[in-house]
Structure formats: structure tokens, C-alpha cells
N, C-alpha and C. Protein backbone atom coordinates (compact mmCIF):
# COMPACT_ATOMS: atom_id res chain seq x y z
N UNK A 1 -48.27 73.52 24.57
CA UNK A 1 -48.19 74.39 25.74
C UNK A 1 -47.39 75.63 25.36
N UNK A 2 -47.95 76.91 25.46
CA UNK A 2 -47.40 77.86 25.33
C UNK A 2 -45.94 78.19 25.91
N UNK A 3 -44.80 79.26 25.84
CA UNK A 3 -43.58 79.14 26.43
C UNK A 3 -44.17 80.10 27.55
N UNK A 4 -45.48 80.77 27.47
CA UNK A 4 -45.75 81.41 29.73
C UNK A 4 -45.94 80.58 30.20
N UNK A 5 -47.17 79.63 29.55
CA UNK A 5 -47.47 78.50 30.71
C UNK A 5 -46.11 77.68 31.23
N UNK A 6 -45.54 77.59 30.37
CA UNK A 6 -44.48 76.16 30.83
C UNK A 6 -43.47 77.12 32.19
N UNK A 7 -43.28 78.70 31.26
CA UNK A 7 -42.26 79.44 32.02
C UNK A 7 -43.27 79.26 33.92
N UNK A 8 -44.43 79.72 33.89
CA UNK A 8 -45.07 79.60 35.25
C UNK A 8 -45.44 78.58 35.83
N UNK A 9 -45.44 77.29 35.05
CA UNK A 9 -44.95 76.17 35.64
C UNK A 9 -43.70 75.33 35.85
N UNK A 10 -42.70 76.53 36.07
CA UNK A 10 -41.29 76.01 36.65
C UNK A 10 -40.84 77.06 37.40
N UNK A 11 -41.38 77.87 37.35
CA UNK A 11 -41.59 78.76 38.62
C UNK A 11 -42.88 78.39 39.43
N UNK A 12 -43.78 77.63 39.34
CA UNK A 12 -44.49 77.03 40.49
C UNK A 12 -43.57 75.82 40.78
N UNK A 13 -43.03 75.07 40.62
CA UNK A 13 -42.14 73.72 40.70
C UNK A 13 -40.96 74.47 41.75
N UNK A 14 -40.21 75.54 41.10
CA UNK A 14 -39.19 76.35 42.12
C UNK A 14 -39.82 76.60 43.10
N UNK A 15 -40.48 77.06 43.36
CA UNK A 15 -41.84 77.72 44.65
C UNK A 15 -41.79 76.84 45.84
N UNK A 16 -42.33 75.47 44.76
CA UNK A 16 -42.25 74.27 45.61
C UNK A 16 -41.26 73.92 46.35
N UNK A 17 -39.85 73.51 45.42
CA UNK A 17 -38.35 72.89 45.88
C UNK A 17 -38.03 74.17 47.39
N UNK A 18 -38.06 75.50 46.60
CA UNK A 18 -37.32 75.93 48.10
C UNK A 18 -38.39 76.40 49.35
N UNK A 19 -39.78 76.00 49.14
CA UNK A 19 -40.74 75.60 50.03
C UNK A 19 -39.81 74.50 50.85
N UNK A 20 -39.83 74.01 50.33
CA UNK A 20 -39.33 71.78 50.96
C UNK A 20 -38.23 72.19 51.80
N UNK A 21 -37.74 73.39 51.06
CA UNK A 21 -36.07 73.42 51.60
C UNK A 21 -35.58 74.81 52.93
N UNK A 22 -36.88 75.08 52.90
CA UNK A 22 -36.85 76.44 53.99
C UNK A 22 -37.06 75.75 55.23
N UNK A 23 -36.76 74.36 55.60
CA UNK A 23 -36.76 73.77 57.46
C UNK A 23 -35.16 73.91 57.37
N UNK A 24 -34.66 73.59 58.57
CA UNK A 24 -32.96 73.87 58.78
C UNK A 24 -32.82 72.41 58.87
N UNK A 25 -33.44 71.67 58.91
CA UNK A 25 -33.75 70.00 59.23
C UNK A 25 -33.29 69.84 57.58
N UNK A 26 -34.08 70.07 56.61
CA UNK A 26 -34.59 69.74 55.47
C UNK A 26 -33.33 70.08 54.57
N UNK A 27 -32.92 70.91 54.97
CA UNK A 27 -31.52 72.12 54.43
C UNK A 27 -30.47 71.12 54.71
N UNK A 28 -30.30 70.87 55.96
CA UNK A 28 -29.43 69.85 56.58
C UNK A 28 -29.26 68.86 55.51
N UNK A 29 -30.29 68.10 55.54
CA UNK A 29 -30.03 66.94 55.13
C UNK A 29 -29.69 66.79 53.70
N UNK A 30 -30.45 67.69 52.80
CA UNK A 30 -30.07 67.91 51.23
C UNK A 30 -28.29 68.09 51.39
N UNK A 31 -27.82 69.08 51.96
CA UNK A 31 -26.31 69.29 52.20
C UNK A 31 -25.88 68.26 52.56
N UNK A 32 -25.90 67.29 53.35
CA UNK A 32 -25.09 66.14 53.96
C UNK A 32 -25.38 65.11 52.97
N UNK A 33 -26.81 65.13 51.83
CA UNK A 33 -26.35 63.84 51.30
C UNK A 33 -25.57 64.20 49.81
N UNK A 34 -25.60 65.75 49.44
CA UNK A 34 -24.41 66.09 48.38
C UNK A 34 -23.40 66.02 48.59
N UNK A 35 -22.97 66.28 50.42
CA UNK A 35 -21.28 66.18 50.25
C UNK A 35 -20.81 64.49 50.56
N UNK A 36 -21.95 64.03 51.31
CA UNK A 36 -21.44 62.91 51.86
C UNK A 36 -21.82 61.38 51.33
N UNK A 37 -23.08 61.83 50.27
CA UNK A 37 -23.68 60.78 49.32
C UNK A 37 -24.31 59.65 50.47
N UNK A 38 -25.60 59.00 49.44
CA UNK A 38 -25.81 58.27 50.24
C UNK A 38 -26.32 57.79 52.04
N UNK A 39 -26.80 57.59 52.30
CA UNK A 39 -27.11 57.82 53.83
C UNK A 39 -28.17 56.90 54.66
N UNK A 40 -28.36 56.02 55.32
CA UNK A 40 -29.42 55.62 55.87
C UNK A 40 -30.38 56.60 56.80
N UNK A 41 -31.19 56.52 57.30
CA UNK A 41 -31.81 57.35 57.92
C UNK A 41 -31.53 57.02 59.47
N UNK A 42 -30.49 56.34 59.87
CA UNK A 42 -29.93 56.43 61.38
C UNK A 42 -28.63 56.81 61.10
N UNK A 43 -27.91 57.08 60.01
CA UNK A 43 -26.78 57.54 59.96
C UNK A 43 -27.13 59.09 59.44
N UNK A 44 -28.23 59.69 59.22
CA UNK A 44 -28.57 60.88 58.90
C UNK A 44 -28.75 61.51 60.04
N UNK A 45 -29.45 60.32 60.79
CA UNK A 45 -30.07 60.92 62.48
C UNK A 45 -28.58 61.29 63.34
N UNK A 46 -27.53 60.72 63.24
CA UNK A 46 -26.14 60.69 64.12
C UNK A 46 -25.66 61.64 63.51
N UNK A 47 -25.74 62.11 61.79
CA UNK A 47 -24.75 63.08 61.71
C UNK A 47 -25.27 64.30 61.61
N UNK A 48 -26.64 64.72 61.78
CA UNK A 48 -27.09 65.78 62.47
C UNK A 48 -27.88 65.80 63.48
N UNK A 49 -27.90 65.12 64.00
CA UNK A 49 -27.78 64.76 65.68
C UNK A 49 -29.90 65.12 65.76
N UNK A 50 -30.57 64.47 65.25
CA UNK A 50 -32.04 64.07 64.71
C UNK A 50 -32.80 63.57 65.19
N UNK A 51 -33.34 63.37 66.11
CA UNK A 51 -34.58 62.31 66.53
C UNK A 51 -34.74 61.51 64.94
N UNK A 52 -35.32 59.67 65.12
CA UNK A 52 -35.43 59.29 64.16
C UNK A 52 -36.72 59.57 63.84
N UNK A 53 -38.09 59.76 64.49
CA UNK A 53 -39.38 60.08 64.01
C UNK A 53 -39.03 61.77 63.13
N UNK A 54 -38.47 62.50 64.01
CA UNK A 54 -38.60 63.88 62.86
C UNK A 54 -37.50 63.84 61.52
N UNK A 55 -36.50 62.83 61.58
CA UNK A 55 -35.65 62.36 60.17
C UNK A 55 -37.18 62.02 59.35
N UNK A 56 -38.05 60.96 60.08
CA UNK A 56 -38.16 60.38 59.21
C UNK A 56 -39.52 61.69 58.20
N UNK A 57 -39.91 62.32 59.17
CA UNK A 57 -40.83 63.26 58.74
C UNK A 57 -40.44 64.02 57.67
N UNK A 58 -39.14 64.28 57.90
CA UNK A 58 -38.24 65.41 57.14
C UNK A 58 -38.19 64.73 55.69
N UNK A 59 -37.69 63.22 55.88
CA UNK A 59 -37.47 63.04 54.62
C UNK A 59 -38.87 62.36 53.92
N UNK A 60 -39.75 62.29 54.02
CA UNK A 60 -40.95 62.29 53.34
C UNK A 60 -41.20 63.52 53.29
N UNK A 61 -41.07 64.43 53.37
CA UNK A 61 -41.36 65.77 52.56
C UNK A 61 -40.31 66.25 51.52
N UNK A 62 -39.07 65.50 51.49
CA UNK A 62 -38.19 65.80 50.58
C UNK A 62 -38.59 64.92 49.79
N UNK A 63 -38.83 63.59 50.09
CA UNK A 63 -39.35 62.27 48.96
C UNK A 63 -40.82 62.85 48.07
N UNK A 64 -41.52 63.35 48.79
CA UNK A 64 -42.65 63.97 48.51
C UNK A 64 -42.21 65.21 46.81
N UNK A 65 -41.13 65.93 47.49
CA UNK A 65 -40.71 67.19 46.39
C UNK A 65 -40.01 66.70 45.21
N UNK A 66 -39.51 65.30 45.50
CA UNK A 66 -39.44 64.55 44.42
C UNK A 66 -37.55 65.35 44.50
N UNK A 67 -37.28 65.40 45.65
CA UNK A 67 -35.69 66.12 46.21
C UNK A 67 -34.60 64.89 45.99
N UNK A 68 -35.62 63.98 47.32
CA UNK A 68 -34.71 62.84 47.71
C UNK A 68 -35.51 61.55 46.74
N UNK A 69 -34.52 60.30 46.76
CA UNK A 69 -34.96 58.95 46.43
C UNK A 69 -34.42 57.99 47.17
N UNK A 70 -35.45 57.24 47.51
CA UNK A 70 -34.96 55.84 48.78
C UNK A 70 -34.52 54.71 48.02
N UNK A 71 -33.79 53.87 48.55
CA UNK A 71 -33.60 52.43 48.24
C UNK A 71 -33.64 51.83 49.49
N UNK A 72 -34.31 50.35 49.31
CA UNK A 72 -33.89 49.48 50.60
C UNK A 72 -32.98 48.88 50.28
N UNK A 73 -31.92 48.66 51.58
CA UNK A 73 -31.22 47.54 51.69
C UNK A 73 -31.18 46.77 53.17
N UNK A 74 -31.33 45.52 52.51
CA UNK A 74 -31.95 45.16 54.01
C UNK A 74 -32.96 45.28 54.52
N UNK A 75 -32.94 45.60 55.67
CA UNK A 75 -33.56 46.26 56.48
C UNK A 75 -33.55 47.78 56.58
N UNK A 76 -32.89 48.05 56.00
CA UNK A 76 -32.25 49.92 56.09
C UNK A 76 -33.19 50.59 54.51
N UNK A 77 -33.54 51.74 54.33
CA UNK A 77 -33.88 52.41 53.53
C UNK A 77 -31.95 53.15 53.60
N UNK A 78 -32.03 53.42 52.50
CA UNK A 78 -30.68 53.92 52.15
C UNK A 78 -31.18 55.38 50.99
N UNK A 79 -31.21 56.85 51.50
CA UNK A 79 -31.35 58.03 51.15
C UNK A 79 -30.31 58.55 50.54
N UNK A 80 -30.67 59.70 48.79
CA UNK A 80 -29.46 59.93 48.29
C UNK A 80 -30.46 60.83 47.53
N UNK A 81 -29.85 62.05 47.42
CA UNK A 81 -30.53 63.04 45.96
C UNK A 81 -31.10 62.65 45.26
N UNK A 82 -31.90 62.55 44.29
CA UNK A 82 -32.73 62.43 43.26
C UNK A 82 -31.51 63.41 41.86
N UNK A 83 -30.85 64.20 42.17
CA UNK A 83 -30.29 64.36 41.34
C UNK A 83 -29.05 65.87 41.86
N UNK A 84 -28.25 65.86 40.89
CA UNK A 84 -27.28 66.92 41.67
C UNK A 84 -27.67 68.27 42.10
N UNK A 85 -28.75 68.63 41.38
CA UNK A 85 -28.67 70.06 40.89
C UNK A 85 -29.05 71.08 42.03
N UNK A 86 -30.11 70.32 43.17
CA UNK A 86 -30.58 70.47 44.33
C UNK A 86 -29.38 71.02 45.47
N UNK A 87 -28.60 69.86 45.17
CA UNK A 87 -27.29 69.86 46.05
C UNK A 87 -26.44 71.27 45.61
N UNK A 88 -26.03 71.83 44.79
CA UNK A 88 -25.86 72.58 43.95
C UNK A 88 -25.98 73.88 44.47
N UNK A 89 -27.53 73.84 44.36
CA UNK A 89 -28.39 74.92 44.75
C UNK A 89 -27.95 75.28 46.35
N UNK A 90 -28.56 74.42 47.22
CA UNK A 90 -28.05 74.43 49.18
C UNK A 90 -26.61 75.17 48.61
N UNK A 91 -25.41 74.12 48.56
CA UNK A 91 -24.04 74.54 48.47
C UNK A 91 -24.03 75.67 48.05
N UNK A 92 -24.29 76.58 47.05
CA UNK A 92 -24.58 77.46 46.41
C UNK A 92 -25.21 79.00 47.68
N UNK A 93 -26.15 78.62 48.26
CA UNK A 93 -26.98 79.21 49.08
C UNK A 93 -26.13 79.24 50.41
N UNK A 94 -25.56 78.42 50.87
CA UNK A 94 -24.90 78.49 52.13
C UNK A 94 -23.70 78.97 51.72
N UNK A 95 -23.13 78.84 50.84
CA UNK A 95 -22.10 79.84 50.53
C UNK A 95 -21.91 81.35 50.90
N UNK A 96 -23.09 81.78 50.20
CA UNK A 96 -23.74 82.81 50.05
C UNK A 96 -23.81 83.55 51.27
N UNK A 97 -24.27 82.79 51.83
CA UNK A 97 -24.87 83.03 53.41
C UNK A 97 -23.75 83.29 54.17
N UNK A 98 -22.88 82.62 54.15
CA UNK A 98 -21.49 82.77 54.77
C UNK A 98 -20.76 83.62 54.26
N UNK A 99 -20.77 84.05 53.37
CA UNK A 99 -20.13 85.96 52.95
C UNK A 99 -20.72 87.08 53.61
N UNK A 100 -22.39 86.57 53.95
CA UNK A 100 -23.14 87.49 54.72
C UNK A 100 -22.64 88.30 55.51
């Protein structure tokens, strides 16, 4: 693979991630599970105050971007980053935003 192709296929991949990440829902939740790790999806719903059908919408489009990764426990799916760098990025961006 050439170094354009690969370069324009991680700029289609970026395209994607802050596609996923342009809902305030979606934004939300990437931020709350970097600072706060970890999360079920009724304790996601309480700490940004969520209907559980649109949590659950939200986070199948982050599971989808390959953002978030589930575990069950129990009965509970238990939600957490897929990796830091995402988290990073939000923190990074809302920062930003707040110097605005």
C-alpha cells in the first residue's frame, strides 16, 4: 500500500471518529467514560440524565466506530473506551472550547 493511500485512509477513519462524535449525547458519553471509566448503561443514563432507549442508540454508534467496547456483567453490559486516545481527543476539544 502506497504512503497516499494509507495517508487517505486515516483521514477517512478520522472523518468517521469525529462523525460518531459530533451528537452532544455521543460527546457526553466518550467524556464521562475517560474521566470516570467504566460505566453501565443506567449509570450513563443518571449521569447525563438520558432516556435509556436513546443511551442505548448512542452507544451502538460509538460501538459501531469501534470508540466504545462492552462487557457483560451479569445482567448489566458494562461500557468503557476502546482505548485512551479518543478520550484525549473530547478532553482536548472541550478544552478548547472553553477558552472560546
Amino acid at each position: 500500500m502506497s504512503a497516499d493511500r494509507s495517508s487517505d485512509l486515516a483521514i477517512e477513519r478520522a472523518v468517521d471518529i469525529l462523525s460518531c462524535l459530533a451528537h452532544p449525547i455521543r460527546l457526553a458519553v466518550v467524556a464521562c467514560l475517560h474521566r470516570a471509566g467504566a460505566k453501565t448503561v443506567g449509570a450513563l443514563c443518571e449521569a447525563l440524565d438520558v432516556e435509556q432507549s436513546a443511551m442505548s442508540h448512542h452507544l451502538r454508534h460509538l460501538r459501531d466506530a469501534h470508540l466504545v467496547v462492552s462487557e457483560r456483567q451479569g445482567r448489566a453490559m458494562l461500557y468503557a473506551l476502546a482505548d485512551t486516545h479518543v478520550g484525549r481527543i473530547v478532553e482536548d476539544t472541550l478544552a478548547h472550547a472553553a477558552e472560546a
